[in-house]
Protein backbone atom coordinates (compact mmCIF):
# COMPACT_ATOMS: atom_id res chain seq x y z
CA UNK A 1 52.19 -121.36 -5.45
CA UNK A 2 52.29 -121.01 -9.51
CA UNK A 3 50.14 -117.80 -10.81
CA UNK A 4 46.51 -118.95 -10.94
CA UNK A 5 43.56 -116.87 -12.18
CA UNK A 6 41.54 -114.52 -10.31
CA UNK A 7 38.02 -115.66 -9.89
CA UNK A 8 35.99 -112.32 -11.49
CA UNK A 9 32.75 -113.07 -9.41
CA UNK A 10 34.79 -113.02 -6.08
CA UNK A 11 36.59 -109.75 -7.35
CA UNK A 12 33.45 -108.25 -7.89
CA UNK A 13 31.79 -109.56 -4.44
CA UNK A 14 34.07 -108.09 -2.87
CA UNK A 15 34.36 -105.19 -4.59
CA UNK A 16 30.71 -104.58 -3.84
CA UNK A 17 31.15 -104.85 0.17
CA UNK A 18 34.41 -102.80 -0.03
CA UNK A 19 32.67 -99.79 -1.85
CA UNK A 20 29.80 -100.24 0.56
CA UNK A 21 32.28 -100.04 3.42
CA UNK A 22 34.01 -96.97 1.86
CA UNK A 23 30.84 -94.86 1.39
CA UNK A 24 30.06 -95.23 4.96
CA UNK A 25 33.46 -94.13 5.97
CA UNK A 26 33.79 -91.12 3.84
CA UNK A 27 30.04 -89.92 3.99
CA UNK A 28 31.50 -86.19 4.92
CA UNK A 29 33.31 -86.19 1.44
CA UNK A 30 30.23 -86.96 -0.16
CA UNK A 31 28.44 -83.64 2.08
CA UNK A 32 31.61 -81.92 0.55
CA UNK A 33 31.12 -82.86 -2.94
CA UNK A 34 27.36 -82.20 -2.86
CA UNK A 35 28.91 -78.36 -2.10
CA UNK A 36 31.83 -78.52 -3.99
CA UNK A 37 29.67 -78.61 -7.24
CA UNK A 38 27.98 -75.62 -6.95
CA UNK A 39 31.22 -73.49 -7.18
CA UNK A 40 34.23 -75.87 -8.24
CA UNK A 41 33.32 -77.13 -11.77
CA UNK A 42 32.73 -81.67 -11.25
CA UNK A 43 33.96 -80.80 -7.42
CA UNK A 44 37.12 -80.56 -7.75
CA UNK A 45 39.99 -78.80 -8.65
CA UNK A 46 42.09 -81.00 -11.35
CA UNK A 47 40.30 -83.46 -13.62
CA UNK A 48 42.62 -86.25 -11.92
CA UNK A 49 40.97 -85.63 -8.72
CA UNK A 50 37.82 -87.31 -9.94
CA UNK A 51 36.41 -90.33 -8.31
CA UNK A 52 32.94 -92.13 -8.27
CA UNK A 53 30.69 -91.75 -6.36
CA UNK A 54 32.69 -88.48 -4.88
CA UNK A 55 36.41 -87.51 -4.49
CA UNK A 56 38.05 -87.87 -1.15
CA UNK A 57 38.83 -83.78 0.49
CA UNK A 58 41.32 -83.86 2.84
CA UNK A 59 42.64 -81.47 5.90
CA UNK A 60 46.09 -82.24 6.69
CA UNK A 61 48.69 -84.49 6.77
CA UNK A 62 51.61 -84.76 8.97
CA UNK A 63 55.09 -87.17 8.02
CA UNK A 64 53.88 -90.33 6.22
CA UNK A 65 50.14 -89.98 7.41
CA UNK A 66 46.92 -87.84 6.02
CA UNK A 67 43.49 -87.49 7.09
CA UNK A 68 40.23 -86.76 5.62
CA UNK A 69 37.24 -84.78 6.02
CA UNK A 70 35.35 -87.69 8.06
CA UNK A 71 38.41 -88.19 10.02
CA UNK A 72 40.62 -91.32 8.67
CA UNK A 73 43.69 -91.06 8.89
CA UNK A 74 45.77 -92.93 6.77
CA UNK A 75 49.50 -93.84 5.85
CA UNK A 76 50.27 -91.83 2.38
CA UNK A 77 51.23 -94.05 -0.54
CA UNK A 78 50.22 -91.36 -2.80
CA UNK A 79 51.94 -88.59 -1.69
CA UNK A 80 50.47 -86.12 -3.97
CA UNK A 81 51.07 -87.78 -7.17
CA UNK A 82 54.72 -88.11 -6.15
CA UNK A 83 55.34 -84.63 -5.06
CA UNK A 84 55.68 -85.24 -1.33
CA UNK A 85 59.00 -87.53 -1.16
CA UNK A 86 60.06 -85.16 2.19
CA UNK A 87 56.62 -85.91 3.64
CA UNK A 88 54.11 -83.78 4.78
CA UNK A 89 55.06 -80.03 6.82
CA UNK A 90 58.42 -81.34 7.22
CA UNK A 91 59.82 -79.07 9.30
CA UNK A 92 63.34 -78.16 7.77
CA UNK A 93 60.85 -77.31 4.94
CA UNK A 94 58.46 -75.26 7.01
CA UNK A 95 61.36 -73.26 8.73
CA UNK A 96 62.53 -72.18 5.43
CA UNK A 97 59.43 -71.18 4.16
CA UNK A 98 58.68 -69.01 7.44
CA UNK A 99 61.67 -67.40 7.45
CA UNK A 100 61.52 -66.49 3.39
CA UNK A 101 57.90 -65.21 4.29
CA UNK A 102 58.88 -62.78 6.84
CA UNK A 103 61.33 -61.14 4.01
CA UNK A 104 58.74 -61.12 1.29
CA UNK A 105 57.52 -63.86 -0.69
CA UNK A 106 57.46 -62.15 -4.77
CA UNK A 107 59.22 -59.99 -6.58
CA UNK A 108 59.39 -61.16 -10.31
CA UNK A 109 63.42 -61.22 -9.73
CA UNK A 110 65.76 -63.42 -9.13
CA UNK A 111 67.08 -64.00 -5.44
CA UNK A 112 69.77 -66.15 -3.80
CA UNK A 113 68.08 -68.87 -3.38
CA UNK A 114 67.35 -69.77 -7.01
CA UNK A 115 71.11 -69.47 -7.30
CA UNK A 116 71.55 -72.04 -4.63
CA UNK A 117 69.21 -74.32 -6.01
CA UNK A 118 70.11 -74.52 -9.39
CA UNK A 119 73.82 -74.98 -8.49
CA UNK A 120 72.25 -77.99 -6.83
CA UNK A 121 70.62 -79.22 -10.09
CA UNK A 122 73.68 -78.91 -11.78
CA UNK A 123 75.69 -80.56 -9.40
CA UNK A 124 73.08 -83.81 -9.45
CA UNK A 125 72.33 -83.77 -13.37
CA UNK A 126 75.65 -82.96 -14.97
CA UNK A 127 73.86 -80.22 -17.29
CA UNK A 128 75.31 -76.62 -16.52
CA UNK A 129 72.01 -74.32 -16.84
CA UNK A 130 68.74 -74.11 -15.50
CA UNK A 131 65.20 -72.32 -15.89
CA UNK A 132 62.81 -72.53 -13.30
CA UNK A 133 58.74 -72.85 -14.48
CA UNK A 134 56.03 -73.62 -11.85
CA UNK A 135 54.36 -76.95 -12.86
CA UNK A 136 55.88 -80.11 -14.80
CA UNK A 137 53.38 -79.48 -17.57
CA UNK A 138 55.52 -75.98 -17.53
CA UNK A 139 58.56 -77.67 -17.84
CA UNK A 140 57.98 -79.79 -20.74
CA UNK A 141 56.04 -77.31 -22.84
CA UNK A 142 59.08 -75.02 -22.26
CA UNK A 143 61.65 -77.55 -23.11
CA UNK A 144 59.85 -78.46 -25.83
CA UNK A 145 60.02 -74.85 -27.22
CA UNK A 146 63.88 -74.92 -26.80
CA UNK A 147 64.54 -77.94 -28.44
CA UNK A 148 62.52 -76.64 -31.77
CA UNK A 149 63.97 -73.92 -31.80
CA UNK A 150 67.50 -74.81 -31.57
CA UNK A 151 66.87 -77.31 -33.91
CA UNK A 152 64.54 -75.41 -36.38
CA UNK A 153 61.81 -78.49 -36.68
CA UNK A 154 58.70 -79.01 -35.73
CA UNK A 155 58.20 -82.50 -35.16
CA UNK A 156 58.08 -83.88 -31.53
CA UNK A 157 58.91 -88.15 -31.30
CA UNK A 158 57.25 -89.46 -27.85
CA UNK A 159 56.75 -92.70 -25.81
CA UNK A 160 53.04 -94.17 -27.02
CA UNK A 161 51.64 -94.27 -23.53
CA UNK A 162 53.47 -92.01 -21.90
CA UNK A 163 52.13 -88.42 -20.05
CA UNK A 164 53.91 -85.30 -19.92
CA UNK A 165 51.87 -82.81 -18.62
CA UNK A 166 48.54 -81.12 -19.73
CA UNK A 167 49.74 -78.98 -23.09
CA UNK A 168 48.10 -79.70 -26.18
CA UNK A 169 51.66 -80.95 -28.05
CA UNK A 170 52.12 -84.34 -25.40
CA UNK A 171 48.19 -84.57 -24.92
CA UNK A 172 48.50 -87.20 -27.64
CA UNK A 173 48.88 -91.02 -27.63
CA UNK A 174 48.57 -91.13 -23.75
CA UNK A 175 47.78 -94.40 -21.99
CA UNK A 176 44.07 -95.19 -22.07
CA UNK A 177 41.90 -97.46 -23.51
CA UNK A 178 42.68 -97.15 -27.34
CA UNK A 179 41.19 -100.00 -29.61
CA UNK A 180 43.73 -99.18 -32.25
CA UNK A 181 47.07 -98.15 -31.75
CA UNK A 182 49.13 -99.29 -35.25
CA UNK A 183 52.34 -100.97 -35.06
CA UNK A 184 55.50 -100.77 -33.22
CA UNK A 185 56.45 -99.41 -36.33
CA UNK A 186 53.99 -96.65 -37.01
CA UNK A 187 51.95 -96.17 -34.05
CA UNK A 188 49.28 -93.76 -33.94
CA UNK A 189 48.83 -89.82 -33.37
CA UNK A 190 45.92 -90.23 -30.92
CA UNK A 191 44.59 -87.05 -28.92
CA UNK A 192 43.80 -87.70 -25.60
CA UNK A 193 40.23 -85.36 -25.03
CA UNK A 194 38.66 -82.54 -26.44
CA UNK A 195 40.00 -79.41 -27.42
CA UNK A 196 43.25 -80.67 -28.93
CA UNK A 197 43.45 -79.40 -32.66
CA UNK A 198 44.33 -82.10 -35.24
CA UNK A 199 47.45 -80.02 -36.67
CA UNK A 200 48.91 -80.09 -32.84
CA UNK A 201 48.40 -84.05 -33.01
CA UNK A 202 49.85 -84.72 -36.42
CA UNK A 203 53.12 -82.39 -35.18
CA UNK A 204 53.33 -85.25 -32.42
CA UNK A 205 54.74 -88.88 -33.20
CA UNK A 206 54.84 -91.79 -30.94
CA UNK A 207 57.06 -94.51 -30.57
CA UNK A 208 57.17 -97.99 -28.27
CA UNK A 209 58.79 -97.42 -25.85
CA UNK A 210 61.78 -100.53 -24.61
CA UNK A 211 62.00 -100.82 -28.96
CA UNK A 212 64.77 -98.56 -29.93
CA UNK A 213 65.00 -100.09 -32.96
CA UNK A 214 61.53 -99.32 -34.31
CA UNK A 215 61.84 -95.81 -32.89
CA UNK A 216 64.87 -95.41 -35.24
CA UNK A 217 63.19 -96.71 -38.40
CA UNK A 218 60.82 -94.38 -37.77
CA UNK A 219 62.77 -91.21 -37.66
CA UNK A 220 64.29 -92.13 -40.67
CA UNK A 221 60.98 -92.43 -42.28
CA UNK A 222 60.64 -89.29 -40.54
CA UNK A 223 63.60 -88.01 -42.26
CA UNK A 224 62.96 -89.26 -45.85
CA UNK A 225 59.44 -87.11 -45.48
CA UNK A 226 61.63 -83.82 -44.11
CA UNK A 227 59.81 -84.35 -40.53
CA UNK A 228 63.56 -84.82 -39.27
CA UNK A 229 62.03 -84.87 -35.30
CA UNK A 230 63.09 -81.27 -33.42
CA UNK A 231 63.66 -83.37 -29.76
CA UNK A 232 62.63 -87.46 -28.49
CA UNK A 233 60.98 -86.78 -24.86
CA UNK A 234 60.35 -89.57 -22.71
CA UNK A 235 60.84 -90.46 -18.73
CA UNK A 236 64.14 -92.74 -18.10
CA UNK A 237 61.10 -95.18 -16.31
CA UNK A 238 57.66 -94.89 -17.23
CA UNK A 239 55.51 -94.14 -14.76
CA UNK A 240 51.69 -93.88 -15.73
CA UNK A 241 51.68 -97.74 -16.90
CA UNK A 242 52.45 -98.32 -13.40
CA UNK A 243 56.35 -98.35 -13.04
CA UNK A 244 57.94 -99.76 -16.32
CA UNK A 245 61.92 -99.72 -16.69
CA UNK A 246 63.84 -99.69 -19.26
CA UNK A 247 65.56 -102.78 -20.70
CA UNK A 248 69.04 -102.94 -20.50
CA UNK A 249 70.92 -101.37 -23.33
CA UNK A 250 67.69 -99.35 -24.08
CA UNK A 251 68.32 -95.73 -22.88
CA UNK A 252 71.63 -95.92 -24.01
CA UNK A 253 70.91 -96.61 -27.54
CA UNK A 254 68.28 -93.77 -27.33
CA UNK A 255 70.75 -91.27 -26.41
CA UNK A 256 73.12 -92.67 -29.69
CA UNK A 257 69.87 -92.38 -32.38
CA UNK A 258 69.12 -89.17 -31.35
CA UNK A 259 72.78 -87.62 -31.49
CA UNK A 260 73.28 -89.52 -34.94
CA UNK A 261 70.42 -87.66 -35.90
CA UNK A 262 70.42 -84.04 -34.40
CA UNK A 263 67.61 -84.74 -32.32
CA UNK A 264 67.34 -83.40 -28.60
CA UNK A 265 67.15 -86.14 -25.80
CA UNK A 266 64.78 -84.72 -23.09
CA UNK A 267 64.20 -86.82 -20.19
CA UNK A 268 61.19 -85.86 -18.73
CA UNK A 269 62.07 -86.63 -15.10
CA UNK A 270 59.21 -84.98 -13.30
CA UNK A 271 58.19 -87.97 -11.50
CA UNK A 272 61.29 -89.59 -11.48
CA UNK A 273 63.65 -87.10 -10.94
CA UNK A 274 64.61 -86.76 -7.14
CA UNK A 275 62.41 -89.66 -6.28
CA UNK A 276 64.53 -92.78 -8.02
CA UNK A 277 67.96 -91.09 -7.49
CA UNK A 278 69.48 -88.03 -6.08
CA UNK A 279 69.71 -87.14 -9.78
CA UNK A 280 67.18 -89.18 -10.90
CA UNK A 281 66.87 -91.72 -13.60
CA UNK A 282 70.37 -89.67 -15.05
CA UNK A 283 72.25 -90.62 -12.35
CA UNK A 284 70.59 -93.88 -11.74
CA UNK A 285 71.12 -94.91 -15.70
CA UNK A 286 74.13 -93.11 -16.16
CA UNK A 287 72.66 -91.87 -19.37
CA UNK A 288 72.45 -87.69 -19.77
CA UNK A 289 70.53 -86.05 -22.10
CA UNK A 290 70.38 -82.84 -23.94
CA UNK A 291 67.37 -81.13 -21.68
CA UNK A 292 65.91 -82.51 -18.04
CA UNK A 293 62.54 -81.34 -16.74
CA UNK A 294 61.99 -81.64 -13.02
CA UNK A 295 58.51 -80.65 -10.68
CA UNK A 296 56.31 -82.21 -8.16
CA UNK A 297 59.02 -83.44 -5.53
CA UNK A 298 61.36 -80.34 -6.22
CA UNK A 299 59.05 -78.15 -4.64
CA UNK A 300 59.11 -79.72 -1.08
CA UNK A 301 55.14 -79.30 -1.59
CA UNK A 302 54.96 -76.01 -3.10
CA UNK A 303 54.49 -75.26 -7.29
CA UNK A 304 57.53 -75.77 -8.68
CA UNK A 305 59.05 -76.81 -11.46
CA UNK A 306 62.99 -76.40 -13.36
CA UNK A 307 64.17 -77.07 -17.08
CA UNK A 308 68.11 -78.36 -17.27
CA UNK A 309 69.91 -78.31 -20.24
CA UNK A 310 73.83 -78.23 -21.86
CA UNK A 311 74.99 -75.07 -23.03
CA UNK A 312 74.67 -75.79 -26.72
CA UNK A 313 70.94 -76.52 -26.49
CA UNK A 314 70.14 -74.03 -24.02
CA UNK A 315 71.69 -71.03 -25.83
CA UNK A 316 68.81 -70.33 -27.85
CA UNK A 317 67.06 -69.28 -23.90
CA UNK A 318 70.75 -67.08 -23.23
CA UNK A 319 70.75 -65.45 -26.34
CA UNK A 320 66.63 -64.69 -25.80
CA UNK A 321 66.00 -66.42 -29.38
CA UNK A 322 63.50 -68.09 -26.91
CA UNK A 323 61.09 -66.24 -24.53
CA UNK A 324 61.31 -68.34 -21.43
CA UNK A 325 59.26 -66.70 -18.85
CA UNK A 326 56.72 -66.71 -15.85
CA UNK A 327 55.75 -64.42 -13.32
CA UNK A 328 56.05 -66.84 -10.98
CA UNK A 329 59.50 -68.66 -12.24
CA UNK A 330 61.81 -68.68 -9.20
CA UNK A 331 59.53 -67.65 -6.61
CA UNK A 332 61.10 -66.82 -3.20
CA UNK A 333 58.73 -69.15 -1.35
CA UNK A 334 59.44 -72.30 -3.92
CA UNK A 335 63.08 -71.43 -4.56
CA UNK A 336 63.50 -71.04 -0.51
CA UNK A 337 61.68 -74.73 -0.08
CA UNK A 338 63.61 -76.40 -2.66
CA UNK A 339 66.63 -75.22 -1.05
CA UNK A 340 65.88 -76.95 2.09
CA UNK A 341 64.39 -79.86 0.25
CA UNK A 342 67.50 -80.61 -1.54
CA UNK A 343 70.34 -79.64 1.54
CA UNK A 344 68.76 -80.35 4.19
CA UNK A 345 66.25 -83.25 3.53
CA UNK A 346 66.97 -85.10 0.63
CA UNK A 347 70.24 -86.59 1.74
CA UNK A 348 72.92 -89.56 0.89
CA UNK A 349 71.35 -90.90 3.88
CA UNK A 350 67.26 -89.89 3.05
CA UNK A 351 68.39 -92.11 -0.07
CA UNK A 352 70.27 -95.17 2.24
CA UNK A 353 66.27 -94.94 3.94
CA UNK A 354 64.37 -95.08 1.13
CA UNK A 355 66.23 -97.78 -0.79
CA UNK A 356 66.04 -100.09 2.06
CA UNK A 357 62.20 -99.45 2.75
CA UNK A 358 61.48 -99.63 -0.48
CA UNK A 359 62.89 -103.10 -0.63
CA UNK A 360 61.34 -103.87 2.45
CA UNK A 361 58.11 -103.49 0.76
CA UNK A 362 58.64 -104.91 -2.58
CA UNK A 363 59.51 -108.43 -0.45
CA UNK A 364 56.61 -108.45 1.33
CA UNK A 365 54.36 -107.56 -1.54
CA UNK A 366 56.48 -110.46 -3.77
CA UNK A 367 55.75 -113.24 -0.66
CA UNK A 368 51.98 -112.09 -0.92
CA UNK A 369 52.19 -112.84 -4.65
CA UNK A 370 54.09 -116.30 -4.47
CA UNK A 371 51.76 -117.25 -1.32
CA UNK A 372 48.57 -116.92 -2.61
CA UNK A 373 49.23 -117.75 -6.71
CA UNK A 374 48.34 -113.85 -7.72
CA UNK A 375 48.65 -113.15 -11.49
CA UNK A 376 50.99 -109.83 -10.45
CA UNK A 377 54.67 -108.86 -9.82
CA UNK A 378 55.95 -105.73 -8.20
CA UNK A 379 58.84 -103.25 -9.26
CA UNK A 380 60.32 -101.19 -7.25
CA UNK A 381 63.64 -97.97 -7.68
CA UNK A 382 64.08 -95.36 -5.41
CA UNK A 383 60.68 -94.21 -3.35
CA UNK A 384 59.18 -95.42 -6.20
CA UNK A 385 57.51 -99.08 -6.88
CA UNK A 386 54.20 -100.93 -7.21
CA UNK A 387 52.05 -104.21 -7.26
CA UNK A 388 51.45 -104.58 -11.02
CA UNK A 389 48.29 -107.51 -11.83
CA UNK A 390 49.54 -109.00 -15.31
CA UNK A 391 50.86 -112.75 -15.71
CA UNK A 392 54.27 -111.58 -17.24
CA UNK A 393 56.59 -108.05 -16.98
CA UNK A 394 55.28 -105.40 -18.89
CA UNK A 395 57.35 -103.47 -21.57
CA UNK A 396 55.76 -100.84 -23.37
CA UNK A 397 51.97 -99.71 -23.90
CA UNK A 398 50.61 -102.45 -26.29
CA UNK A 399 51.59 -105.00 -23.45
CA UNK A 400 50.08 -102.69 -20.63
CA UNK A 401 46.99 -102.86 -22.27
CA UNK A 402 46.22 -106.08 -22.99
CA UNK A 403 46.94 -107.28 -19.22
CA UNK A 404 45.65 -104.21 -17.87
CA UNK A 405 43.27 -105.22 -15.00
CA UNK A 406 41.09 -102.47 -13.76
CA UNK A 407 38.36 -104.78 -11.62
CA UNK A 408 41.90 -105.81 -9.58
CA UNK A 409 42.96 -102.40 -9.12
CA UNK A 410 39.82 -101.04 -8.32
CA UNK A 411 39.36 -103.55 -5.21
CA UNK A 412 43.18 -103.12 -4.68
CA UNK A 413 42.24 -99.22 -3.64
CA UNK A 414 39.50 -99.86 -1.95
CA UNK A 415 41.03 -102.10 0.68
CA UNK A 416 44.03 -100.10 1.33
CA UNK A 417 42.18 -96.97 1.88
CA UNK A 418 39.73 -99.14 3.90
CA UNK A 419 41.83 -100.46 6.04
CA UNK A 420 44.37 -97.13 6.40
CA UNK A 421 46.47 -96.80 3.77
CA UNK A 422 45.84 -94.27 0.88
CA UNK A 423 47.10 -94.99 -2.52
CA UNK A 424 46.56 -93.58 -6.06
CA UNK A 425 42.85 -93.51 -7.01
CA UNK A 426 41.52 -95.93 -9.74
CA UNK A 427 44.52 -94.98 -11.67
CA UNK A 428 47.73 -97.05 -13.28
CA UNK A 429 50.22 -95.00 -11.27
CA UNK A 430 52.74 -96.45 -8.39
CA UNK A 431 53.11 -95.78 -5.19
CA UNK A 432 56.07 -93.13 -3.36
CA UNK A 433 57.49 -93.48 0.01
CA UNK A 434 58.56 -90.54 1.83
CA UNK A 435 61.91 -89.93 3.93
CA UNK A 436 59.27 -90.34 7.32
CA UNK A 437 58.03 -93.73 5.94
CA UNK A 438 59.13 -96.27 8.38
CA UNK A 439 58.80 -100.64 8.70
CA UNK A 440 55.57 -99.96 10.69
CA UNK A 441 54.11 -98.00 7.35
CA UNK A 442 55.58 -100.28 4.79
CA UNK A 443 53.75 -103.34 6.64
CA UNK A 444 50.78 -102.09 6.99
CA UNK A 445 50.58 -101.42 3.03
CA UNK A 446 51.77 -105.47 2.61
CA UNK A 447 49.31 -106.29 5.17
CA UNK A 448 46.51 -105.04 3.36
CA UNK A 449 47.46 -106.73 -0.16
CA UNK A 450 47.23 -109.87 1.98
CA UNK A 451 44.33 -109.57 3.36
CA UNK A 452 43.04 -108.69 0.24
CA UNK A 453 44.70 -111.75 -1.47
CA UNK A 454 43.61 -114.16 1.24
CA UNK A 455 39.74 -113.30 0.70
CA UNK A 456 40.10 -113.83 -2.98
CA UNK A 457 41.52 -117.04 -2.75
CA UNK A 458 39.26 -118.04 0.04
C-alpha cells in the first residue's frame, strides 16, 4: 500500500481516548507527583523527565521489563535514555558491584579496575588513553577543554540539531522548534534556554550535518575571520532527530577537513558508543577520530562516563597543561560495573543477539508501514533503531523539522505504554534493546504499532 496521509481528526480521537486510558492507569504517579512538587523542584529530578499531566515514577525493573508506581509492568524500549543495553540488575553486573562494595566503594584514587577498563576502551576504539568523568555532559565539556587547549582556539564547529550534554558551550543550536535556522551555509548560533550567556553562544558554530561540503566552506570562512575552529564534535549517527546516519562517504570526508585544517575530530559517542558496535560508531564506520566520549551504557547502570583520545591530543591532560579532574572520576563501584559490563556482558555474542533482534523488529515495524500506507520508515544499527513518521529519509535538522510529526508521536507513546511497552516520552529519540530482549519483546513492540496503525486507517 503506497504512503497515504494520516487523517489529523482520527489522530487526535484517538489520542483523546488513549490519554484518557493512560490517566486511569497511572493515577498513583499522579498521587506521586502531587508530592513530588513540594520537595523536588516540577517533580522530578532532570528537566527530561517532564511529562503532562505528570511524569511516570517507577520501582524496579528486572531484564527487558519495568514497572511503575500503579503496578504496570512493561517491556523497556527506553532503557534509561540508552544507558541500560545489559538490562536491568543484570546479575554479572550486580555480583561485581557487591563484591567491590564489601572492599570499599571511594577513595579519590585510582584502583585496578579502572586499569582494566580502560585497557578495554583502548582495545575497542583504537585511541591509546583514557580519562574517566561521571556523566556524558562530563565527557564532552572535558574533551572540549582538551581540544582548545591543544589547539590554542576557541571556537567549537557542531552538528545544528545535535545534543551533547547540558554545558553551556553545546547548549546551542539543539533540535527544537526554531523558526529560523539560516542556511546550510551559515546556520545559526541559537541557545537552547535560559541562562546561556551570548559570548558562550557566539564561541559555538553549527553546521548541517550529512553536508560536508558546507561545513568546510564554513571553516574556511572561519579561518579568513581567525576563528580557525579548536575541535568539530558530532555523534557518528545522530540520535535526538530520531536515529539519522550518515551518508556514505560523509564521516570520512569529516575526518579529512578537519586534519587539513588542525581541527580535533571528537565523536561524541555517548549514545552510540557500545550500543551500535562493540566500539561504537568507530568501529562500525571504520572512521577514528582525535577524542571519543563515552557514558550512559558504560556504566552498566551506574554514573559513568570516559574521554578517549591519541597521544598527541591528549598530552596537554599528561603533561597537566589541562586540569582534568573529579572526585568521583574512576569510582570503584562504576569502574568495578563497567568491568563486568564490558567482559562479561557485552560480548561478540551479546552483539550476534542484538543485531538479529534488532532486525527482527525493524521488519515487522517496515510490514506495519507497507500494510497500512503509513507516511514513516524505520532505521535501525546495533540496539539502536526507530519508527520515524516523515514521507521521505531524513538527513540533517532542516529536513527533521519540516516532517517532524509530534500529534503521531504523541499517540505513538501512548499506545505502547498502554498496551505494555514503554518507550521514550513525547520526545524525538529511538528506541534500545537490551542483551535480555527476546522475539516475545520485540513483537509485542510491532504489535502495538499495528494496532495503532489499524485504528487509524479504520
Amino acid at each position: 500500500m503506497s504512503p497515504e496521509p494520516v487523517d489529523r481528526r482520527r489522530v487526535r480521537d484517538l489520542t483523546e481516548r488513549e490519554e484518557k486510558r493512560l490517566a486511569g492507569r497511572t493515577r498513583e504517579s499522579g498521587e506521586m507527583y502531587r508530592r513530588a512538587r513540594s520537595a523536588l523542584s516540577g517533580g522530578v529530578a532532570s528537566s527530561y523527565q517532564v511529562r503532562e499531566p505528570w511524569p511516570i515514577y517507577f520501582t524496579g525493573g528486572s531484564g527487558p521489563r519495568v514497572r511503575d508506581v500503579s503496578g504496570n509492568e512493561m517491556w523497556d524500549f527506553h532503557n534509561g535514555f540508552g544507558s541500560m543495553i545489559q538490562g536491568h540488575a543484570h546479575p554479572a553486573i550486580g555480583r561485581a558491584i557487591a563484591e567491590r562494595y564489601g572492599l570499599g566503594t571511594h577513595f579519590a584514587a585510582p584502583t585496578e579496575d579502572a586499569v582494566i577498563v580502560a585497557e578495554e576502551l583502548r582495545r575497542r576504539w583504537g585511541l591509546p588513553q583514557w580519562r574517566y568523568t561521571n556523566s556524558g555532559s562530563e565527557a564532552t565539556m572535558d574533551a572540549i577543554r582538551i581540544a582548545r587547549a591543544h589547539t590554542g582556539r576557541d571556537t567549537v564547529l557542531k552538528v545544528f540539531g545535535g545534543y551533547h550534554g547540558h554545558h553551556d558551550t553545546v547548549m546551542v543550536s539543539i533540535a527544537g522548534d526554531h523558526d529560523d535556522i539560516g542556511t546550510p551555509d551559515r546556520l545559526a548560533s541559537l541557545p537552547y534556554g535560559a541562562g546561556i550567556p551570548p559570548a558562550t553562544v557566539d564561541l559555538t558554530v553549527a553546521v548541517p550535518y550529512n553536508d560536508a561540503q558546507a561545513t568546510e566552506r564554513r571553516i574556511e570562512r572561519l579561518v579568513v575571520e581567525g576563528r580557525t575552529p579548536a575541535c568539530f564534535i558530532l555523534e557518528p549517527v545522530v540520535m535526538n532527530m530520531r536515529v539519522v546516519l550518515p551518508l556514505d562517504g560523509y564521516l570520512e570526508a569529516v575526518r579529512d577537513i578537519t586534519r587539513r585544517h588542525g581541527i580535533v575530530l571528537i565523536f561524541d559517542e555517548v549514545k552510540t558508543g557500545l550500543c551500535v558496535a562493540a566500539g561504537g560508531g568507530t568501529e562500525r564506520f571504520g572512521v577514528r577520530p582525535d577524542l571519543v566520549t563515552l557514558a550512559k551504557a558504560l556504566g552498566g547502570g551506574l554514573p559513568m562516563g570516559a574521554i578517549g583520545g591519541s597521544d598527541e591530543v591528549m598530552s596537554v591532560v599528561r603533561d597537566g597543561a589541562v586540569y582534568q579532574v573529579g572526585t568521583y572520576n574512576g569510582n570503584p563501584l562504576g569502574t568495578a560495573a563497567a568491568r563486568a559490563n564490558l567482559l562479561d556482558v557485552l560480548t561478540p555474542e551479546a552483539y550476534t543477539h542484538l543485531e538479529r533482534i534488532n532486525q527482527r523488529l525493524t521488519d515487522a515495524c517496515d510490514d506495519v508501514i507497507a500494510k497500512y500506507g503509513l507516511p514513516a520508515y524505520t532505521v535501525g544499527i546495533g540496539a539502536k533503531g526507530c519508527v520515524t513518521f516523515a514521507p521521505a529519509p531524513v538527513t540533517d535538522f532542516a529536513l527533521f523539522h519540516r516532517h517532524r510529526d509530534p500529534e503521531l508521536s504523541r499517540l505513538f507513546w501512548l499506545y505502547h505504554f498502554n498496551r505494555g511497552v514503554y518507550t521514550t516520552p513525547n520526545r524525538d529519540q529511538e528506541w534500545t534493546l537490551s542483551v535480555t530482549h527476546d522475539e516475545q519483546a520485540v513483537d509485542a513492540y510491532a504489535a502495538a504499532f499495528e494496532e495503532m496503525a489499524a485504528e487509524l486507517r479504520s
